[in-house]
PDB file of N, CA and C in Angstrom:
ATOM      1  N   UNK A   1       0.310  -4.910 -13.496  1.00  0.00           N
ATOM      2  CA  UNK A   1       1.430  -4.608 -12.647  1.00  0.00           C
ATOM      3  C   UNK A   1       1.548  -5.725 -11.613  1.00  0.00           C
ATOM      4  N   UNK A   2       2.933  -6.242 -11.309  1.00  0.00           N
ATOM      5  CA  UNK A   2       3.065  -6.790 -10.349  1.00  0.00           C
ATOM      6  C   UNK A   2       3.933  -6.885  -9.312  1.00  0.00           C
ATOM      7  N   UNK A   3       3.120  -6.553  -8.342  1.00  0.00           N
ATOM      8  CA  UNK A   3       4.156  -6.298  -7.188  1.00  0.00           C
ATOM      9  C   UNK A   3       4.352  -7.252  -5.861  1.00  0.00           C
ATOM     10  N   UNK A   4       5.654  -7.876  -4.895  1.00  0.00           N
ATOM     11  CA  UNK A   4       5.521  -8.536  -4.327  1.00  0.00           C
ATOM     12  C   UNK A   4       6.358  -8.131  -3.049  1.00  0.00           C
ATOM     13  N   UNK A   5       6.220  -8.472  -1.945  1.00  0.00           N
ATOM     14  CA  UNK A   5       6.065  -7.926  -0.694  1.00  0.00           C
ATOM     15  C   UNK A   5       6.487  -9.086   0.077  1.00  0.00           C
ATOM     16  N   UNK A   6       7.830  -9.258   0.318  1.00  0.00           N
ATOM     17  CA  UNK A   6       8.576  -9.949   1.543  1.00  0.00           C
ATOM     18  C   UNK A   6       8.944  -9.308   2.600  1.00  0.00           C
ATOM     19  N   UNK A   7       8.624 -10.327   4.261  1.00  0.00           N
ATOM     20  CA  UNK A   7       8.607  -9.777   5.427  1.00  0.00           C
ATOM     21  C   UNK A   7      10.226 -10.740   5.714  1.00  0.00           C
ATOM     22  N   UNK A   8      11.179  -9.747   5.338  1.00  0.00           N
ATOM     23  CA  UNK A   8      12.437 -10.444   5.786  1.00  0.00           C
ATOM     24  C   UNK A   8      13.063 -10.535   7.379  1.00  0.00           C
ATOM     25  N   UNK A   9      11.755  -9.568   8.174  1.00  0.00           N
ATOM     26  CA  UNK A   9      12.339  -9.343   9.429  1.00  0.00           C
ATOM     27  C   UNK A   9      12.097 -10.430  10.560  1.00  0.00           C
ATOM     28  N   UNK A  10      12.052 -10.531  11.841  1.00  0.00           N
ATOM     29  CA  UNK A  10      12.004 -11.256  12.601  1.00  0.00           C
ATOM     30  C   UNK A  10      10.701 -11.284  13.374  1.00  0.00           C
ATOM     31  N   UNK A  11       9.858 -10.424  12.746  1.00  0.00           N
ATOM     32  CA  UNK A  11       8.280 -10.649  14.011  1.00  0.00           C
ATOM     33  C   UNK A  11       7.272 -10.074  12.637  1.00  0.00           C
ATOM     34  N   UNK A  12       6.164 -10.525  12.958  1.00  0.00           N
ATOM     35  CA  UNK A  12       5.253 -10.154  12.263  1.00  0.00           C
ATOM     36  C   UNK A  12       4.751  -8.722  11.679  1.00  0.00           C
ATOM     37  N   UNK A  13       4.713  -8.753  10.521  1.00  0.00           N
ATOM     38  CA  UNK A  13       3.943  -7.274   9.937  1.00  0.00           C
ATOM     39  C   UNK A  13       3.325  -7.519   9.257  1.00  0.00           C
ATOM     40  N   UNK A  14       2.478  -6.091   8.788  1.00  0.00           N
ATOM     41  CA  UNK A  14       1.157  -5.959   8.838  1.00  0.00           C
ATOM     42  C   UNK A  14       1.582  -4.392   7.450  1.00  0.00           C
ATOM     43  N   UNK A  15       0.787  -5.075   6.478  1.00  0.00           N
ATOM     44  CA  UNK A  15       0.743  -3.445   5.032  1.00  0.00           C
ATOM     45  C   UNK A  15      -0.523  -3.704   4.955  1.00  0.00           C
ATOM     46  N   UNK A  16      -0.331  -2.341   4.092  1.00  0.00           N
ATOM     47  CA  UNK A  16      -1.603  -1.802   3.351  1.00  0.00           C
ATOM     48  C   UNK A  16      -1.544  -1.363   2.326  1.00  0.00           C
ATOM     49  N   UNK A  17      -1.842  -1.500   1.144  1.00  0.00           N
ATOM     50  CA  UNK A  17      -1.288  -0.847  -0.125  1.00  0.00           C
ATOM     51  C   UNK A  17      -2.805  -0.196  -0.442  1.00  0.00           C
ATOM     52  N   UNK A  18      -2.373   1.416  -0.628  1.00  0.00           N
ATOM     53  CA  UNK A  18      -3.880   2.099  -1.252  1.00  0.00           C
ATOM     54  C   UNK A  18      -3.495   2.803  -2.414  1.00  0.00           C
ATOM     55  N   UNK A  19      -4.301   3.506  -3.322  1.00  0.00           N
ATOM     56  CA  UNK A  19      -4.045   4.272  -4.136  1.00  0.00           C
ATOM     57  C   UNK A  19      -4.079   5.707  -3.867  1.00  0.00           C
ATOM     58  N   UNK A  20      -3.345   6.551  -4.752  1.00  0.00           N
ATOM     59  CA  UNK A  20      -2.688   7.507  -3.876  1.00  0.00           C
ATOM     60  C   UNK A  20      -4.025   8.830  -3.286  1.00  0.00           C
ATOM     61  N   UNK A  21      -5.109   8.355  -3.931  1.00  0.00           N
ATOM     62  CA  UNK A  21      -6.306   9.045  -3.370  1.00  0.00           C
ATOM     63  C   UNK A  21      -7.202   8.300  -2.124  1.00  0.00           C
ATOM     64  N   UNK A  22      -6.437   7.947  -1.517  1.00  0.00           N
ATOM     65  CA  UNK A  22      -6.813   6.989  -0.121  1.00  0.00           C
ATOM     66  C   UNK A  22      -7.950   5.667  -0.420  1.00  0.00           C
ATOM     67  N   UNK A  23      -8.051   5.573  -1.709  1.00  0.00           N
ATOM     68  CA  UNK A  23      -8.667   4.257  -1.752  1.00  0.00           C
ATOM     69  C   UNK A  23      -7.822   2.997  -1.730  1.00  0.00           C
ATOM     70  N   UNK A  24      -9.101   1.765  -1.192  1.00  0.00           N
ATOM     71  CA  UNK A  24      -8.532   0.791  -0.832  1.00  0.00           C
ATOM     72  C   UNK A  24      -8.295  -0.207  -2.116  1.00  0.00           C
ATOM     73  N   UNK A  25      -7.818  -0.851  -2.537  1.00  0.00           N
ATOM     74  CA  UNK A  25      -7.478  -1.353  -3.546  1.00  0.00           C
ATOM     75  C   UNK A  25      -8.457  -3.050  -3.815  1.00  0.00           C
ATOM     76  N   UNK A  26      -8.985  -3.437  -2.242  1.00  0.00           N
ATOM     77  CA  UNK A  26      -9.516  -4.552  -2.339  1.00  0.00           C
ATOM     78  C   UNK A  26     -10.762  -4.720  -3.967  1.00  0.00           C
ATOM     79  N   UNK A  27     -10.664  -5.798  -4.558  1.00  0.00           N
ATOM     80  CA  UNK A  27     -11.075  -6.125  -5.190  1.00  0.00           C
ATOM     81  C   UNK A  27     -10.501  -5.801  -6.802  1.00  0.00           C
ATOM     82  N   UNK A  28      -9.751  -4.614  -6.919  1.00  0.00           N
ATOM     83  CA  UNK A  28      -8.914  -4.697  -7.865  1.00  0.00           C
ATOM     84  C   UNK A  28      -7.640  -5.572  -8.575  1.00  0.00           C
ATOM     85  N   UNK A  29      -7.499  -6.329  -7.234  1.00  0.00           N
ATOM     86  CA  UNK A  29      -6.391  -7.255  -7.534  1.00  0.00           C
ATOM     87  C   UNK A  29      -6.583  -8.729  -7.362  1.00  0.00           C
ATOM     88  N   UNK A  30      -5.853  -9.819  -7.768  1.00  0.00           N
ATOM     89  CA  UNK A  30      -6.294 -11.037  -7.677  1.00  0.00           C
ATOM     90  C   UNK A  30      -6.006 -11.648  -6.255  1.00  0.00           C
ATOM     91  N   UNK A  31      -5.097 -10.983  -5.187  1.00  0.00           N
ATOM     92  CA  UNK A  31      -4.721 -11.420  -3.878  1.00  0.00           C
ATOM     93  C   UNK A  31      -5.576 -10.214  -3.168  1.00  0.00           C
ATOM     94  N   UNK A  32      -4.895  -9.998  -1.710  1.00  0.00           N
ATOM     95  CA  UNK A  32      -5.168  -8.847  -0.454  1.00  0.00           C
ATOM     96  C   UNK A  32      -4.731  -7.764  -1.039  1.00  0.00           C
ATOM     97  N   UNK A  33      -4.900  -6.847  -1.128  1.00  0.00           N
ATOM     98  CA  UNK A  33      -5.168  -4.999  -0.666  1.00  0.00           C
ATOM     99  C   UNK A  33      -3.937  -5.084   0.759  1.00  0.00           C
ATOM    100  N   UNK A  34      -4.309  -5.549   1.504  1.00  0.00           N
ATOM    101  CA  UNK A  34      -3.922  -5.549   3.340  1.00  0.00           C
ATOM    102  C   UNK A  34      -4.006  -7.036   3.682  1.00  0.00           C
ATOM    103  N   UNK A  35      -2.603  -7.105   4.645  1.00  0.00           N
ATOM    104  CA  UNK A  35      -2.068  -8.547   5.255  1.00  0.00           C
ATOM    105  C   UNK A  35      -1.367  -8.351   5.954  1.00  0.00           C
ATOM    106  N   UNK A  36      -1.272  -9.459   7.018  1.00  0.00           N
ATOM    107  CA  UNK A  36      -0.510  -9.733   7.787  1.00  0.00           C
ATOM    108  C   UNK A  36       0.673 -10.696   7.554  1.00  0.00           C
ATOM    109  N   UNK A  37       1.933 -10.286   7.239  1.00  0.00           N
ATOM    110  CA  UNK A  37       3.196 -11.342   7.029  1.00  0.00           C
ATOM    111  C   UNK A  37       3.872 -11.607   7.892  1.00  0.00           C
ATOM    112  N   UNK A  38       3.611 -13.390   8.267  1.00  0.00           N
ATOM    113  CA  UNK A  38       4.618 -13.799   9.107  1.00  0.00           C
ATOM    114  C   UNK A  38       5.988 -13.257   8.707  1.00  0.00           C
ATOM    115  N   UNK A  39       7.436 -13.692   9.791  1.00  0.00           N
ATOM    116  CA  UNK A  39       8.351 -13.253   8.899  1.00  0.00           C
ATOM    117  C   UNK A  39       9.022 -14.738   8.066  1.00  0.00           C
ATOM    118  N   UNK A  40       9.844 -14.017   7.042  1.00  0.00           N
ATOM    119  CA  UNK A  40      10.006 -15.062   5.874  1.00  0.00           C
ATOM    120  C   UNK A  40       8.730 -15.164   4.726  1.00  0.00           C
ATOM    121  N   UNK A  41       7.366 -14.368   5.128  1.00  0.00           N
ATOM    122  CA  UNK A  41       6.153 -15.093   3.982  1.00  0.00           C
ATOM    123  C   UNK A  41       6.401 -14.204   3.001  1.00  0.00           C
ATOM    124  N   UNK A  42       5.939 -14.277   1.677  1.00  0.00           N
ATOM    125  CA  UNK A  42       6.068 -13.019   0.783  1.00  0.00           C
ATOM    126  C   UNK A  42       4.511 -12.884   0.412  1.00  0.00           C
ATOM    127  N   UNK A  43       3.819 -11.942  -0.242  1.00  0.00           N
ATOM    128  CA  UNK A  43       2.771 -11.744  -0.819  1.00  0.00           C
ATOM    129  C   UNK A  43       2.866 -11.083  -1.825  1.00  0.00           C
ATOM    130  N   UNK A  44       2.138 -11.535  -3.455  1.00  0.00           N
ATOM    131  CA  UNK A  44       2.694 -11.350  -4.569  1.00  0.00           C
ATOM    132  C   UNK A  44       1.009 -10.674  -5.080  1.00  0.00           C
ATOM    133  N   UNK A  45       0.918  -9.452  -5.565  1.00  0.00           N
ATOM    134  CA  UNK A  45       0.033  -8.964  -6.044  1.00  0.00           C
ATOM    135  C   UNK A  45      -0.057  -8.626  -7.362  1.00  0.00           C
ATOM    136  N   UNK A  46      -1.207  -9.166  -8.072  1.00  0.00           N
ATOM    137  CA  UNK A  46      -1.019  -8.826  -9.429  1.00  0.00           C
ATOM    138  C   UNK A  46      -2.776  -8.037  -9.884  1.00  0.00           C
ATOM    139  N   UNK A  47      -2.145  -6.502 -10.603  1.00  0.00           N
ATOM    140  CA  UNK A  47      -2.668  -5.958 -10.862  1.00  0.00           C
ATOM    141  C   UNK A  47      -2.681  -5.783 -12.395  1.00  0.00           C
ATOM    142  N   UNK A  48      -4.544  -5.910 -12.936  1.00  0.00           N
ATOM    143  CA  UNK A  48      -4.856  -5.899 -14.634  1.00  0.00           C
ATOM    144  C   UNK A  48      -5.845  -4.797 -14.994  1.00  0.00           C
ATOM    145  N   UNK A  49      -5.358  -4.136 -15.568  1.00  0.00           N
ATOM    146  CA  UNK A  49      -6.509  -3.185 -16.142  1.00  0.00           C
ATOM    147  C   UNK A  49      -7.458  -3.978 -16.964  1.00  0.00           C
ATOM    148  N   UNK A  50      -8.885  -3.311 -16.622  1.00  0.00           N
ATOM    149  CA  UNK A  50      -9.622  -4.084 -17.097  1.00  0.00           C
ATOM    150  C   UNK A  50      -9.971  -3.718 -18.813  1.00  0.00           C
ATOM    151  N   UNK A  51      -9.867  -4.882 -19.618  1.00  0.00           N
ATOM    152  CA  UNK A  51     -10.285  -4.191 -21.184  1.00  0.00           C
ATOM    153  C   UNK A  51     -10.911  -3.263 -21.776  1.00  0.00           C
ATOM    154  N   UNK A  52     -10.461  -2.793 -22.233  1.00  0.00           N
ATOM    155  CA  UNK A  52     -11.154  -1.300 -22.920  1.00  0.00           C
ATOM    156  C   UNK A  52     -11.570  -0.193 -21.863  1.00  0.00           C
ATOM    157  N   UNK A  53     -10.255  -0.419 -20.615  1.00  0.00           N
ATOM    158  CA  UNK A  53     -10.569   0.909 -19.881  1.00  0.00           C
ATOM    159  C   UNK A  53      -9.735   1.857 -20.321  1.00  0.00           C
ATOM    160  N   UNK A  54     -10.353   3.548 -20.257  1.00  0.00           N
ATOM    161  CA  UNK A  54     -10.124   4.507 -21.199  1.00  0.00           C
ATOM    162  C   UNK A  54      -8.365   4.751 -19.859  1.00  0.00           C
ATOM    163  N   UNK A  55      -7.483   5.148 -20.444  1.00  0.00           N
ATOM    164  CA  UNK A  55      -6.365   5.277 -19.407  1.00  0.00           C
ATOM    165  C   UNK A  55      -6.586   6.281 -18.460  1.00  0.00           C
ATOM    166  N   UNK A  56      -7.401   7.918 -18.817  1.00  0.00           N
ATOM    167  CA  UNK A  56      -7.450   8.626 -18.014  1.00  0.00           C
ATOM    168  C   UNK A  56      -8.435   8.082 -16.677  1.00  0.00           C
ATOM    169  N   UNK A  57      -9.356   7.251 -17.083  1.00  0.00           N
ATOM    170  CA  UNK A  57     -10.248   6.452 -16.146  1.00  0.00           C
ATOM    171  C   UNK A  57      -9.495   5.960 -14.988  1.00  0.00           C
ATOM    172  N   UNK A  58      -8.222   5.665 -15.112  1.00  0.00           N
ATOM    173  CA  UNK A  58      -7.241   4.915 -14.096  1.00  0.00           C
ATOM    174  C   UNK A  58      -6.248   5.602 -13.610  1.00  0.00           C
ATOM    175  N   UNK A  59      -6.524   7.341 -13.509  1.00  0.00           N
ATOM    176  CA  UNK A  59      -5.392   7.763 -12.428  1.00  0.00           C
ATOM    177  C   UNK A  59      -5.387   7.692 -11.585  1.00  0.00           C
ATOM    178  N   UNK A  60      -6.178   7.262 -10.683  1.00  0.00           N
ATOM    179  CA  UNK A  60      -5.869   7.259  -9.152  1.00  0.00           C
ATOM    180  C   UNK A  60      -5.060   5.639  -8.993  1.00  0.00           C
ATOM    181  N   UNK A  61      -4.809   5.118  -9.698  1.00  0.00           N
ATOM    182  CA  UNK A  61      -3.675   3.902  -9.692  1.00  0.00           C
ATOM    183  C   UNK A  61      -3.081   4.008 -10.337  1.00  0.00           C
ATOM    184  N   UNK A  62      -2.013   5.218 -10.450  1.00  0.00           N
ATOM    185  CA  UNK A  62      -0.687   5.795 -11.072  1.00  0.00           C
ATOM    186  C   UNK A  62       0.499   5.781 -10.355  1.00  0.00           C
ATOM    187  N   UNK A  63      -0.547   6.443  -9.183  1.00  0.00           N
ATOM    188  CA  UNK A  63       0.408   6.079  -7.901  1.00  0.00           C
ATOM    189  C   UNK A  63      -0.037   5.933  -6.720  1.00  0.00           C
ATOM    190  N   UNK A  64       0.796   4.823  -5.734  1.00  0.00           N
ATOM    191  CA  UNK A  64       0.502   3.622  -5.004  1.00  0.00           C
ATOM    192  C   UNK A  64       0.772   3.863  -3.468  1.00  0.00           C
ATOM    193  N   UNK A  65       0.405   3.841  -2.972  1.00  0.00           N
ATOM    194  CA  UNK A  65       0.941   3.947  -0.950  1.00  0.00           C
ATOM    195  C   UNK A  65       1.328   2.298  -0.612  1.00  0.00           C
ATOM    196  N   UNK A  66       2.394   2.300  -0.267  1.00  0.00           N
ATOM    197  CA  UNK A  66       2.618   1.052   0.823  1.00  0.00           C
ATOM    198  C   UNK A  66       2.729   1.633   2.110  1.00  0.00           C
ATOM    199  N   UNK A  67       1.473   0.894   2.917  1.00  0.00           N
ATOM    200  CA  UNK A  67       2.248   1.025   4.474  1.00  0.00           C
ATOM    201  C   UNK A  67       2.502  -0.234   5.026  1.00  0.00           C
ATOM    202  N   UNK A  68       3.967  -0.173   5.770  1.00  0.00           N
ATOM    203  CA  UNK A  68       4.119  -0.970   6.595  1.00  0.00           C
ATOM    204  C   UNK A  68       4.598  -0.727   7.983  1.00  0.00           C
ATOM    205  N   UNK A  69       3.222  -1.814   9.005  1.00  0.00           N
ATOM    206  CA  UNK A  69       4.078  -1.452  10.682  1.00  0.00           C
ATOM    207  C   UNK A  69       3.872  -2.888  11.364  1.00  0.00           C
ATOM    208  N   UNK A  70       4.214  -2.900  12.429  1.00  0.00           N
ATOM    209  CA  UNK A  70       4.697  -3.997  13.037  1.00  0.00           C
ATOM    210  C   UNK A  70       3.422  -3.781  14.463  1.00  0.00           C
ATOM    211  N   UNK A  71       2.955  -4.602  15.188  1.00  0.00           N
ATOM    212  CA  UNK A  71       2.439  -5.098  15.872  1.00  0.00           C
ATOM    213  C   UNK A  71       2.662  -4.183  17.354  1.00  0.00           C
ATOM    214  N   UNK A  72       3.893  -3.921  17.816  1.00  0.00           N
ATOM    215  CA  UNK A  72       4.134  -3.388  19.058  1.00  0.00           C
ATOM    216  C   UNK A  72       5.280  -1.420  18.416  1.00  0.00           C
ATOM    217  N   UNK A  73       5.445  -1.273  17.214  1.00  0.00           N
ATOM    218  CA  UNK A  73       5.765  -0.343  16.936  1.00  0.00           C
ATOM    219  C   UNK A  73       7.252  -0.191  16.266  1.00  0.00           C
ATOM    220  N   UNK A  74       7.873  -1.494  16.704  1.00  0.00           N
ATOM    221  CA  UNK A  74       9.340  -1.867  16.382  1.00  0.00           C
ATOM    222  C   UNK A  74       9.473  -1.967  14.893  1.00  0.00           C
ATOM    223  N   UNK A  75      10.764  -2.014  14.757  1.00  0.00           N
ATOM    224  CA  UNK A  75      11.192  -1.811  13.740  1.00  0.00           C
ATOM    225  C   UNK A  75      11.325  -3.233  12.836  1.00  0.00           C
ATOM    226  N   UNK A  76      10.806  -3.251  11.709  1.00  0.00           N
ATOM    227  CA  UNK A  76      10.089  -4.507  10.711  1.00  0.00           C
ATOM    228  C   UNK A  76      10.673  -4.265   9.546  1.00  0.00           C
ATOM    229  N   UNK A  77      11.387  -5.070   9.170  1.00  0.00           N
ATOM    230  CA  UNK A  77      11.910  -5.115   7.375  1.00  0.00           C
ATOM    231  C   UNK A  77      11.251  -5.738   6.489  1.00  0.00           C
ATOM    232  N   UNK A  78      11.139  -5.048   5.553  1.00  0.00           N
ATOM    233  CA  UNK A  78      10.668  -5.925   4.290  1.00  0.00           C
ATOM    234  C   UNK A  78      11.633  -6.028   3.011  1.00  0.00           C
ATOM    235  N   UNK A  79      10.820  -6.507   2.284  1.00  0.00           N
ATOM    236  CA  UNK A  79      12.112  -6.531   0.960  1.00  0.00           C
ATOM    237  C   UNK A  79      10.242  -6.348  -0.434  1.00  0.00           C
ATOM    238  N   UNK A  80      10.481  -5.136  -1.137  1.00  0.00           N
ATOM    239  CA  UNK A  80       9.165  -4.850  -2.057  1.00  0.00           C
ATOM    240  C   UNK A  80      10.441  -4.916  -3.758  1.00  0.00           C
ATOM    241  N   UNK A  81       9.359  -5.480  -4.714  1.00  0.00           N
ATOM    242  CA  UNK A  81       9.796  -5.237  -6.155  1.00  0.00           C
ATOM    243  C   UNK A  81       8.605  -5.589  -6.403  1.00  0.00           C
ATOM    244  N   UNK A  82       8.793  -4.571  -7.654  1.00  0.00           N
ATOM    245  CA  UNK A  82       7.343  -4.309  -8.796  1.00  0.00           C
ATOM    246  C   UNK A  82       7.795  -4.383 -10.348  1.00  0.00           C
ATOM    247  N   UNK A  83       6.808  -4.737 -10.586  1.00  0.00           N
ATOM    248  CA  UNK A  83       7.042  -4.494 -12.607  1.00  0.00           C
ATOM    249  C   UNK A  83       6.139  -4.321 -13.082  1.00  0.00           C
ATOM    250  N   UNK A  84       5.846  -3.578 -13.991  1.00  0.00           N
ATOM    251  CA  UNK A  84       4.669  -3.521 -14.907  1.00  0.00           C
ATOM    252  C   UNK A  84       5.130  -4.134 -16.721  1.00  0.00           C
ATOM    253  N   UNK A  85       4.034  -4.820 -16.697  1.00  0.00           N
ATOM    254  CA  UNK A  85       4.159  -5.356 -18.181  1.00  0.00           C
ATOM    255  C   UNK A  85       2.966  -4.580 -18.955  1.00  0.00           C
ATOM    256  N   UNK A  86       3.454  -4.294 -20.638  1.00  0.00           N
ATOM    257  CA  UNK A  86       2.540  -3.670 -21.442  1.00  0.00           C
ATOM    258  C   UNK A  86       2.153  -4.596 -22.679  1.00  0.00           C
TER     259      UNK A  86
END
């Protein structure tokens, strides 16, 4: 799966992407789990199941949490698209 994460707004933010059982995703993916985006940066995450994992083994990355907040509480845009390839 790959998903990518532009900070189109004007001040810095800050995500977190977990899986929907509050784990952290670090090390599952080839980039950050959690970052800080200037605005204008994008961050592009790409997620691989690992070979010969059984599918039920991988529900808790079925479904995904993005959080995003901003530094002083204000209001922060992003721009997110995902795809999964089979």
């Amino acid at each position: 799966m790959y998903i990518s994460i532009k900070n189109t707004g004007k001040q810095p933010i800050q995500y977190k992407l977990n899986s929907a059982n509050g784990l952290d995703l670090q090390g599952t993916t080839s980039g950050f789990s959690s970052r800080t985006l200037q605005p204008g940066e994008r961050h592009d995450l790409v997620f691989v199941k690992p070979e010969g994992q059984d599918e039920t083994a991988n529900d808790s990355l079925k479904e995904m949490i993005l959080k995003v907040s901003t530094d002083d509480g204000s209001q922060g845009n992003v721009k997110t698209f995902a795809y999964i390839t089979l």
